[in-house]
Protein backbone atom coordinates (compact mmCIF):
# COMPACT_ATOMS: atom_id res chain seq x y z
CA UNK A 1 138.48 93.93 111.35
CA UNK A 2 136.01 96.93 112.24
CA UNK A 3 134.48 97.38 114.78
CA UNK A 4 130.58 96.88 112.20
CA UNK A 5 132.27 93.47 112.26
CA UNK A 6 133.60 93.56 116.06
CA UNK A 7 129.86 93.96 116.58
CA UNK A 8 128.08 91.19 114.49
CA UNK A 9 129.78 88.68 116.67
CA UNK A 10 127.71 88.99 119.09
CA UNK A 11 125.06 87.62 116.45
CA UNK A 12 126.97 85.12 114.21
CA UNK A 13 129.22 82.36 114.05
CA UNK A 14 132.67 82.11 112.52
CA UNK A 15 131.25 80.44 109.54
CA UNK A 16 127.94 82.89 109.04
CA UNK A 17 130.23 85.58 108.98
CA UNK A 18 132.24 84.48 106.44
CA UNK A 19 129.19 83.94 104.18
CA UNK A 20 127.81 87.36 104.91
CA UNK A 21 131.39 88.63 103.66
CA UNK A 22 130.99 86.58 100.40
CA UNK A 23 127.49 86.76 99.27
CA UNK A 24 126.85 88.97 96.73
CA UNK A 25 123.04 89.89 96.78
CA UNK A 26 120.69 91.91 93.68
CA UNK A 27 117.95 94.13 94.78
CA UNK A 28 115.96 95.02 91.81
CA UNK A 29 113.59 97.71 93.19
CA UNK A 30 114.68 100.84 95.40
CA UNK A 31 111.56 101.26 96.36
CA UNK A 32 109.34 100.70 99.65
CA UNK A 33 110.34 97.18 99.74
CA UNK A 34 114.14 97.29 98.36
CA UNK A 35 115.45 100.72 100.57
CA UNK A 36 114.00 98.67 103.48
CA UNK A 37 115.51 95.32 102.69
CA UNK A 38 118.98 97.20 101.84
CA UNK A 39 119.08 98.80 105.19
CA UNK A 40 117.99 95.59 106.98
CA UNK A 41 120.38 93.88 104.87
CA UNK A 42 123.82 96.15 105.96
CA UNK A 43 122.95 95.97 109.43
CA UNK A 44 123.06 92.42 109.54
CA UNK A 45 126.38 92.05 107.94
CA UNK A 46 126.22 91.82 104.18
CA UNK A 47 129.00 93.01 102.54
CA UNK A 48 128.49 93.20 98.21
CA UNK A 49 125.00 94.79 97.54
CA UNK A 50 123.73 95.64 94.08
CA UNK A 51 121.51 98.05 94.29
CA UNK A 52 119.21 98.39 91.13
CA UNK A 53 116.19 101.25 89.92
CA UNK A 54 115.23 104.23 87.27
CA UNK A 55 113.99 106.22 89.79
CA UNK A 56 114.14 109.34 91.92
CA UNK A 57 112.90 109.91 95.63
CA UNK A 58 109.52 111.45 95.85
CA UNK A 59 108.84 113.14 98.69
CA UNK A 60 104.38 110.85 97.96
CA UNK A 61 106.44 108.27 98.64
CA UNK A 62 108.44 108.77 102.49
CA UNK A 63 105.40 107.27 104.13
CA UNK A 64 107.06 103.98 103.21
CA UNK A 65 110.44 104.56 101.63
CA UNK A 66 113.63 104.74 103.15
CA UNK A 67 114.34 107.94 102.40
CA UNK A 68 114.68 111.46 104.16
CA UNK A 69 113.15 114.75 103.37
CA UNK A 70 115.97 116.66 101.78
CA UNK A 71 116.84 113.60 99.67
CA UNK A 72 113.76 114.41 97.31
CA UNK A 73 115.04 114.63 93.98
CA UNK A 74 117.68 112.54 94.03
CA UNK A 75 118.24 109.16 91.90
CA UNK A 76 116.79 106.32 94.44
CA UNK A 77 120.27 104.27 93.92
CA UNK A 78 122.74 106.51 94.70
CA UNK A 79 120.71 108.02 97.69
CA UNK A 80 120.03 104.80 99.02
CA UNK A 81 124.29 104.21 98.29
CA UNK A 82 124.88 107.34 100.52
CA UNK A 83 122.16 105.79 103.74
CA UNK A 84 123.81 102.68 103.50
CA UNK A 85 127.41 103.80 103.71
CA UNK A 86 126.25 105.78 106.65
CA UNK A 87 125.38 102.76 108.35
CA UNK A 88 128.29 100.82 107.74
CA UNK A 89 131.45 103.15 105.97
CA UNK A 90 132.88 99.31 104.96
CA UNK A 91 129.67 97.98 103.05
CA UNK A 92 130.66 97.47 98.84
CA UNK A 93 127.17 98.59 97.26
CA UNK A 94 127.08 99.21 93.57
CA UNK A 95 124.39 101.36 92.75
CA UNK A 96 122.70 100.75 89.38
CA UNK A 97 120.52 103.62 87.75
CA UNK A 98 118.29 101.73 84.85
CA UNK A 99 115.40 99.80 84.21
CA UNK A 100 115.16 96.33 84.01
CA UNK A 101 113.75 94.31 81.34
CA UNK A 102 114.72 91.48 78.86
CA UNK A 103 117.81 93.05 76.97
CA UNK A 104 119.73 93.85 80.53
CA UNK A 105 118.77 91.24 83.45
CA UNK A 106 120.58 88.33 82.70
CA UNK A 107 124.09 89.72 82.95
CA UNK A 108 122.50 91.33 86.41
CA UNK A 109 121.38 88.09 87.80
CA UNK A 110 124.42 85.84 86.77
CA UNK A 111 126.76 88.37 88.76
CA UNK A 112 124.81 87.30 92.08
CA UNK A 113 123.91 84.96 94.40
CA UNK A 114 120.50 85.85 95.72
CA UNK A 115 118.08 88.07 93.74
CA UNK A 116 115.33 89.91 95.46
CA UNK A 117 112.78 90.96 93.60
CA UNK A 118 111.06 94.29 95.02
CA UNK A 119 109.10 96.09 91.83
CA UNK A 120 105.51 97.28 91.60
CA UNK A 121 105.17 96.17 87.80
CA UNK A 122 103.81 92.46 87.92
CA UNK A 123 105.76 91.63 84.64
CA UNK A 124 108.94 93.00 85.60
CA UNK A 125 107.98 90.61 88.93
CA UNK A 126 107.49 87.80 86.31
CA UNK A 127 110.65 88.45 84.41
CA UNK A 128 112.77 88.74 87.56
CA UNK A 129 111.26 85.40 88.83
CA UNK A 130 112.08 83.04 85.41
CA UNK A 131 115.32 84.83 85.06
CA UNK A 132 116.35 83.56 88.55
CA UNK A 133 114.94 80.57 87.54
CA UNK A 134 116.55 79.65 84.65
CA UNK A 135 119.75 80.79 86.10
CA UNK A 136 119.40 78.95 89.12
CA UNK A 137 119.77 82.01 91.40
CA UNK A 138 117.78 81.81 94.59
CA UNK A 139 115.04 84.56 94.39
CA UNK A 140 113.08 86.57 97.14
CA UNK A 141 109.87 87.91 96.12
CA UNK A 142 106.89 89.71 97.56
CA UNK A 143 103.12 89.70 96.78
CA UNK A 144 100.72 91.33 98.17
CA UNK A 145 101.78 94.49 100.60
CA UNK A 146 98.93 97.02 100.19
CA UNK A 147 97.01 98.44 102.95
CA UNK A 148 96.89 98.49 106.64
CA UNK A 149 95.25 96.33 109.40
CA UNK A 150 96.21 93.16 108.61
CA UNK A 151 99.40 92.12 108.63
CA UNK A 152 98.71 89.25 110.36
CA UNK A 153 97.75 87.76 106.97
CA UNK A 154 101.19 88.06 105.89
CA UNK A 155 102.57 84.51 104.92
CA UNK A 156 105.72 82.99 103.28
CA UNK A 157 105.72 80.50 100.68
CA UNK A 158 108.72 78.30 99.66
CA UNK A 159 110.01 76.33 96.92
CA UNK A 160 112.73 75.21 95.24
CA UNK A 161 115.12 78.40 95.66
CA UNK A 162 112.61 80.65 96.13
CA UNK A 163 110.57 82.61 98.93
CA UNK A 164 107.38 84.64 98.73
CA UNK A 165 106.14 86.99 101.31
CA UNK A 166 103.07 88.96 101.51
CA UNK A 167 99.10 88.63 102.15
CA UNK A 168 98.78 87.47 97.83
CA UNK A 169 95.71 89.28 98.06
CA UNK A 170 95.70 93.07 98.55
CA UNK A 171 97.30 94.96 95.17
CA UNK A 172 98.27 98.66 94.98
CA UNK A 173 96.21 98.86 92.09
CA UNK A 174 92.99 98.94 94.47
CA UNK A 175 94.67 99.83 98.06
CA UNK A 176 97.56 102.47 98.99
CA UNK A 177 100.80 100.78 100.52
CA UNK A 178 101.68 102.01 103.74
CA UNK A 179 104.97 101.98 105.89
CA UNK A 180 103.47 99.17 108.10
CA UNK A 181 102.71 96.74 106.12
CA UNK A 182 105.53 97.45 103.57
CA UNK A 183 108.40 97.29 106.10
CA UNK A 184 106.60 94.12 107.57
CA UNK A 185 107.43 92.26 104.22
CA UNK A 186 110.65 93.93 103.66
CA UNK A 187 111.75 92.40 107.18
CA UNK A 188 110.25 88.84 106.42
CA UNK A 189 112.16 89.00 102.56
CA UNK A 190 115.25 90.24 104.36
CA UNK A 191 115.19 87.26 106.75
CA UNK A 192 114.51 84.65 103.77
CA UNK A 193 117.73 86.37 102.31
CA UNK A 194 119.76 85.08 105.40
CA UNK A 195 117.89 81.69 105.41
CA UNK A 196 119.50 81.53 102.30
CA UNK A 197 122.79 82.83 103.12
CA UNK A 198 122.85 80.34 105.77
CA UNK A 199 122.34 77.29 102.89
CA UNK A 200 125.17 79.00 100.80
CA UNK A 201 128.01 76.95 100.38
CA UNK A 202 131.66 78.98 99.13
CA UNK A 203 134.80 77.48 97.88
């Protein structure tokens, strides 16, 4: 056991533990929301990560990104791989450099057990959310994390196998997201996440 583990003891049972160990969890979306939920996500325990985006770090977006400086340039999975292994040398992340649409996401999904949807694009949101569906995955997804001010209009709504967190009113399209609010909903989706780990039953 190491000592990563030694040290979530002192926050977990026996049997929470084990389920951290086991889960295997999908982040679509390396972005504000995903690099934050990954982080969050390794520090509390989780063990198989699938890391998935197209993108490289941009130094417009460190105002909310979990990034650093001389990471700029860099594919967003594999520098997010590196951040996370940093954090805990004994974490299994695969890091997944595409885009995610109809031809690819099924295979993705079925591989998991919770999906956590953390894209811009409000179709690729869509898709992510009927995939899940259909596949009976449970599925973490935000809405609504622009702007700054407010977060006390941040709310979570729940259904059948699913969780959304945000304000479902402010849109990037007409405000600029910003590290407070953004990490603020990566923190409540990575909490849903081990709600549902918690519900997880494994053979």
């Amino acid at each position: 056991m190491s000592l990563f583990d030694l040290m979530l003891r002192n926050y977990f049972d026996e049997k929470m533990l084990e389920k951290l160990s086991k889960v295997k969890i999908l982040i679509i979306g390396c972005g504000g929301l995903g690099s934050n939920i990954a982080v969050l996500l390794v520090r509390c325990g989780v063990k198989n990560l699938t890391i998935v985006d197209f993108d490289k770090v941009d130094i417009s977006n460190l105002n909310r990104q979990n990034y650093f400086f001389y990471q700029t340039g860099e594919d967003k999975t594999s520098a997010l791989k590196d951040i996370l292994s940093k954090i805990n040398p004994y974490v299994s992340v695969k890091a997944v450099n595409m885009k995610v649409d109809e031809s690819n996401i099924d295979n993705l999904i079925l591989e998991h057990d919770i999906i956590v949807e953390a894209v811009d694009n409000e179709l690729t949101k869509v898709l992510i959310f009927r995939k899940a569906h259909e596949h009976g995955k449970k599925v973490v997804l935000a809405s609504g994390i622009a702007g700054f001010g407010d977060c006390e209009n941040i709310k979570i709504k729940r259904g059948k196998n699913f969780s959304i967190i945000g304000d479902f009113v402010t849109s990037i399209k007409e405000k600029k997201p910003l590290a407070p609010k953004v990490v603020a909903v990566a923190a409540m989706q990575a909490d849903e996440v081990l709600r549902m780990v918690s519900e997880l039953e494994f053979d």
